[in-house]
N, C-alpha and C. Protein backbone atom coordinates (compact mmCIF):
# COMPACT_ATOMS: atom_id res chain seq x y z
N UNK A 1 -15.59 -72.51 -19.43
CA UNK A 1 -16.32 -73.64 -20.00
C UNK A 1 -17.78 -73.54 -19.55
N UNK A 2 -18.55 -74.59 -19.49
CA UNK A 2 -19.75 -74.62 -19.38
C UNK A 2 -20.12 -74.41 -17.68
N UNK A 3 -21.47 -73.99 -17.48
CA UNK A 3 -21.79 -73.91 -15.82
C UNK A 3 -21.45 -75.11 -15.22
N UNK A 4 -21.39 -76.32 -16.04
CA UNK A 4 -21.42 -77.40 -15.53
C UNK A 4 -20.04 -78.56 -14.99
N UNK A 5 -18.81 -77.57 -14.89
CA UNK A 5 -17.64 -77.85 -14.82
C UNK A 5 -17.23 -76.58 -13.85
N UNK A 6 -17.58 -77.01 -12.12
CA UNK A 6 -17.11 -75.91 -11.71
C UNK A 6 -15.67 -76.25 -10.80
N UNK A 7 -14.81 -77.17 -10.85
CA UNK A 7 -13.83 -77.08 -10.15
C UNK A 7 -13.38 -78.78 -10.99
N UNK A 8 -11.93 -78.65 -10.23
CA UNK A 8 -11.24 -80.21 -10.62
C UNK A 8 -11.08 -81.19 -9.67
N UNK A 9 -11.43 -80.52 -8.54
CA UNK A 9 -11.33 -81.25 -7.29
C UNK A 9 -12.33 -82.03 -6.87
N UNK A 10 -12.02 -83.28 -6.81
CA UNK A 10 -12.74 -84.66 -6.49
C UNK A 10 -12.43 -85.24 -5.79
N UNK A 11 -13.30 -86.33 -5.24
CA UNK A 11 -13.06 -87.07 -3.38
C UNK A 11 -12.10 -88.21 -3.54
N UNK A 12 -12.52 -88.73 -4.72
CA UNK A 12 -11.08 -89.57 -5.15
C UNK A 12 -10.84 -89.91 -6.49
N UNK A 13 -10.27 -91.07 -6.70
CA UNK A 13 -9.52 -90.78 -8.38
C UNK A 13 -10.66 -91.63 -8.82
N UNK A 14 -11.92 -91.94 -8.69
CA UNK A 14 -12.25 -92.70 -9.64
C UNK A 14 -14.00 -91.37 -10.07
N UNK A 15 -13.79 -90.73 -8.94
CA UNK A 15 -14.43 -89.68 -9.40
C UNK A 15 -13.36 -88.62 -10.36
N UNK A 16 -12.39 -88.37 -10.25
CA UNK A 16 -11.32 -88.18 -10.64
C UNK A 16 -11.26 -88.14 -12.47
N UNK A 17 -11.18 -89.78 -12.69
CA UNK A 17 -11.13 -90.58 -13.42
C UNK A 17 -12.67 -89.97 -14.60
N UNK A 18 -13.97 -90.41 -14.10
CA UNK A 18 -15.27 -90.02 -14.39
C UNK A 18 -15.24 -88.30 -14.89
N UNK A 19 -14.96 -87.48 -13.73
CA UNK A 19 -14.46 -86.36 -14.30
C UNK A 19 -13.33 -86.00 -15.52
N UNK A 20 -12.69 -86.99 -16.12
CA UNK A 20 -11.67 -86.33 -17.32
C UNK A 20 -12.47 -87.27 -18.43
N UNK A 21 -13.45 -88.18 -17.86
CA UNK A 21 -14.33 -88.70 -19.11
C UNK A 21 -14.95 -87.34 -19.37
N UNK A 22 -15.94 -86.82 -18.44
CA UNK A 22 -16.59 -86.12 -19.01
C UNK A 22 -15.69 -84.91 -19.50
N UNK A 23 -14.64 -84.13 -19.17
CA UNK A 23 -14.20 -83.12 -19.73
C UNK A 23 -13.62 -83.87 -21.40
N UNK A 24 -13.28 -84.91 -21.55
CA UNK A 24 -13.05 -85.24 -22.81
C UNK A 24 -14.24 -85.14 -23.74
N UNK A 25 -14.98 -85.67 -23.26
CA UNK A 25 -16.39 -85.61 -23.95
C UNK A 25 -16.84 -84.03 -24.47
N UNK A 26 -16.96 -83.02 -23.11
CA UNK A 26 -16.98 -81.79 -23.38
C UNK A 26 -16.22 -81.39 -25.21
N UNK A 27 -14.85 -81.67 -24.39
CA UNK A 27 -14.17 -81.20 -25.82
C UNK A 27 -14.52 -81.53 -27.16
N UNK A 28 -14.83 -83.10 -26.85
CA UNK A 28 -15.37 -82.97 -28.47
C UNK A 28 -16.75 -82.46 -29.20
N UNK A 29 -17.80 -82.37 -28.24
CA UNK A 29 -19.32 -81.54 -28.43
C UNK A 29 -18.53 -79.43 -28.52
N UNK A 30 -17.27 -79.40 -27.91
CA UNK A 30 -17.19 -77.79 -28.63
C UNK A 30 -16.22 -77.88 -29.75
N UNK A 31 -15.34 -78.95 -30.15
CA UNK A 31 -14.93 -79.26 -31.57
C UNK A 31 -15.91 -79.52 -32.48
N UNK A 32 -16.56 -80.20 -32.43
CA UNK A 32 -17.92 -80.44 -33.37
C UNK A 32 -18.94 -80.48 -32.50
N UNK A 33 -20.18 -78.97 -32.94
CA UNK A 33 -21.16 -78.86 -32.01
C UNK A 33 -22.27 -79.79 -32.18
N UNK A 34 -22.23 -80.07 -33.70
CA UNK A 34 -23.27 -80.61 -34.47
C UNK A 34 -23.76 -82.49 -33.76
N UNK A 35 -24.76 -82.37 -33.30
CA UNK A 35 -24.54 -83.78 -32.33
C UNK A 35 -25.01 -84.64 -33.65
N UNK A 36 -26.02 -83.99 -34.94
CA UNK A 36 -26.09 -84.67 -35.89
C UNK A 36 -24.68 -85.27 -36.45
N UNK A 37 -24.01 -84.49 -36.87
CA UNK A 37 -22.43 -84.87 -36.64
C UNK A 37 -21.84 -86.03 -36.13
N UNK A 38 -21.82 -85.88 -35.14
CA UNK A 38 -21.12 -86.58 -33.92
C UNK A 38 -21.92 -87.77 -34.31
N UNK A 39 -23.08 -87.69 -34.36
CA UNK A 39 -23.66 -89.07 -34.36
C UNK A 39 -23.40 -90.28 -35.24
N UNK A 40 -23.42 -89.40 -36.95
CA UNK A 40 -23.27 -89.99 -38.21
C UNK A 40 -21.47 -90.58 -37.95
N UNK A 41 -21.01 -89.77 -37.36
CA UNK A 41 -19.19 -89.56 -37.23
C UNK A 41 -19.11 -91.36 -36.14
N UNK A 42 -20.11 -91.12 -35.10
CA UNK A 42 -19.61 -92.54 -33.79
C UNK A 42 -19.50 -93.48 -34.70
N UNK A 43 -20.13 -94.22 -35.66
CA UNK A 43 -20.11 -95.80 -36.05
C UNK A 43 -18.13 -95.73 -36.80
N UNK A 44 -17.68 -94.55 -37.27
CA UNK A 44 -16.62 -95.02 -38.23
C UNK A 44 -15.39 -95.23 -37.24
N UNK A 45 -15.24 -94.10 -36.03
CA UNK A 45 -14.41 -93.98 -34.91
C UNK A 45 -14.29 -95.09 -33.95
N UNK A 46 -15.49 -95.66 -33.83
CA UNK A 46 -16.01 -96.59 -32.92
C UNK A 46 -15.80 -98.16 -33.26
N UNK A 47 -15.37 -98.07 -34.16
CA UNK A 47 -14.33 -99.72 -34.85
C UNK A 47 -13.51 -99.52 -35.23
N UNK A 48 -12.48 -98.22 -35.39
CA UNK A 48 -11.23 -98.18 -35.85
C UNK A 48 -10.21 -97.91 -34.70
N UNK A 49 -9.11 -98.71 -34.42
CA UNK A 49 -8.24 -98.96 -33.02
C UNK A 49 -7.56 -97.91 -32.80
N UNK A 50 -7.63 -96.98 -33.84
CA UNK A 50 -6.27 -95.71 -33.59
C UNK A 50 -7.06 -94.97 -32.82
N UNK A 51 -8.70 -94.62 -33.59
CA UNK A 51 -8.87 -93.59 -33.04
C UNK A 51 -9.75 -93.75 -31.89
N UNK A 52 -9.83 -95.60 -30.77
CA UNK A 52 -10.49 -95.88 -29.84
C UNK A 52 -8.79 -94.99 -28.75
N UNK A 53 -7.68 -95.59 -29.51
CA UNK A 53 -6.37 -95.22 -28.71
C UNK A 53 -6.38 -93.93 -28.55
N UNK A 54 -6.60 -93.26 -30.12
CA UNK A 54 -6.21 -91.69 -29.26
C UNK A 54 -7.26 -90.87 -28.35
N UNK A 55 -8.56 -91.65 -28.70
CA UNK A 55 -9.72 -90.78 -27.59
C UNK A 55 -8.94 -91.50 -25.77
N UNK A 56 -8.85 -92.76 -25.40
CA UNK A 56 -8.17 -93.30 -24.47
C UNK A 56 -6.72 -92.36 -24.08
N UNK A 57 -6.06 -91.66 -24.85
CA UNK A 57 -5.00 -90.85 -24.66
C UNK A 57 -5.75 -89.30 -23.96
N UNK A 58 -6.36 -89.05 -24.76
CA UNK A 58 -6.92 -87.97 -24.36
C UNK A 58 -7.39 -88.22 -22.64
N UNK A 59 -8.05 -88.94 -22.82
CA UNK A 59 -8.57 -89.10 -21.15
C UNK A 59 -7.74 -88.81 -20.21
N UNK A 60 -6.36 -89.91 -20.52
CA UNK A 60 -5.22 -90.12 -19.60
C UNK A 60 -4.83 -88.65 -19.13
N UNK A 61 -4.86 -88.09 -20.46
CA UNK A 61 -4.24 -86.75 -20.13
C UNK A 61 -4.71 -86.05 -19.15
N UNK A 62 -6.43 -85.68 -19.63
CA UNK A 62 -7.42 -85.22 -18.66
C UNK A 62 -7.21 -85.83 -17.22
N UNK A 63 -7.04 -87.39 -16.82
CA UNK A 63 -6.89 -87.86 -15.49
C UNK A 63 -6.00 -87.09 -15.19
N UNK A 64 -4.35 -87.19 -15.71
CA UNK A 64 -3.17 -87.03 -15.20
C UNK A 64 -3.58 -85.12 -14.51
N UNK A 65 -4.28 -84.37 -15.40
CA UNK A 65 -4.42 -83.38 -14.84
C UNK A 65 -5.12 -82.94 -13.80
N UNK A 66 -6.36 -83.73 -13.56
CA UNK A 66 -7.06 -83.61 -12.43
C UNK A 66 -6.29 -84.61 -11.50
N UNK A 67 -5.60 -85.34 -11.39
CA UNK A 67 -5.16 -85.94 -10.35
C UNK A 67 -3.81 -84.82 -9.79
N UNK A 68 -3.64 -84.08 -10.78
CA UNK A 68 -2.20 -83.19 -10.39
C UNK A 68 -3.33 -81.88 -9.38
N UNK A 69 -4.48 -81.64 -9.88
CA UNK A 69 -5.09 -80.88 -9.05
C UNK A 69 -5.66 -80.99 -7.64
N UNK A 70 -5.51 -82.86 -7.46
CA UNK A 70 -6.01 -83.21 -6.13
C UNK A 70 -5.24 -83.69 -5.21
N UNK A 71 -3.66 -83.15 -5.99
CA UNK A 71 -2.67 -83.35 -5.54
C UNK A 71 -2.64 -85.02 -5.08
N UNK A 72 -3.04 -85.61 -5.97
CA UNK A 72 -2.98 -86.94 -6.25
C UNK A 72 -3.54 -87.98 -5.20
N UNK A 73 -4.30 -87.35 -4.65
CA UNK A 73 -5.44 -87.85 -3.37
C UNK A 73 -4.66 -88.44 -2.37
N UNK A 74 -3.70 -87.38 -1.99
CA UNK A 74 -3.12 -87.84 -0.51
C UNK A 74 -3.69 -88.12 0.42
């Protein structure tokens, strides 16, 4: 991925947490690079509930995985 994602390991889960925002985010700027895109695209995503739920799914996922990497901040 980018220089800017160099490990999963964080001091606790809410850095944790912050970290699978941004790797979600990542993903969707290399699904659609076009930020013109992305931009025209935020207003229709951004009032419709499915797709506030499935970006919120995505995250979870991203948490659940970095928290499995920090071995869940024992």
């Amino acid at each position: 991925m980018s220089k800017g994602l160099q490990t999963l390991l964080t001091q606790t889960p809410e850095e944790g947490f912050k970290l699978a925002v941004k790797l979600a985010q990542k993903g969707i700027e290399v699904t659609q690079p076009s930020e013109e895109i992305r931009e025209m695209l935020r207003p229709v995503y951004s009032r419709n509930a499915d797709s506030l739920t499935a970006a919120s799914q995505v995250v979870a996922i991203h948490f659940q995985t970095v928290a499995f990497a920090n071995n869940y901040w024992n």
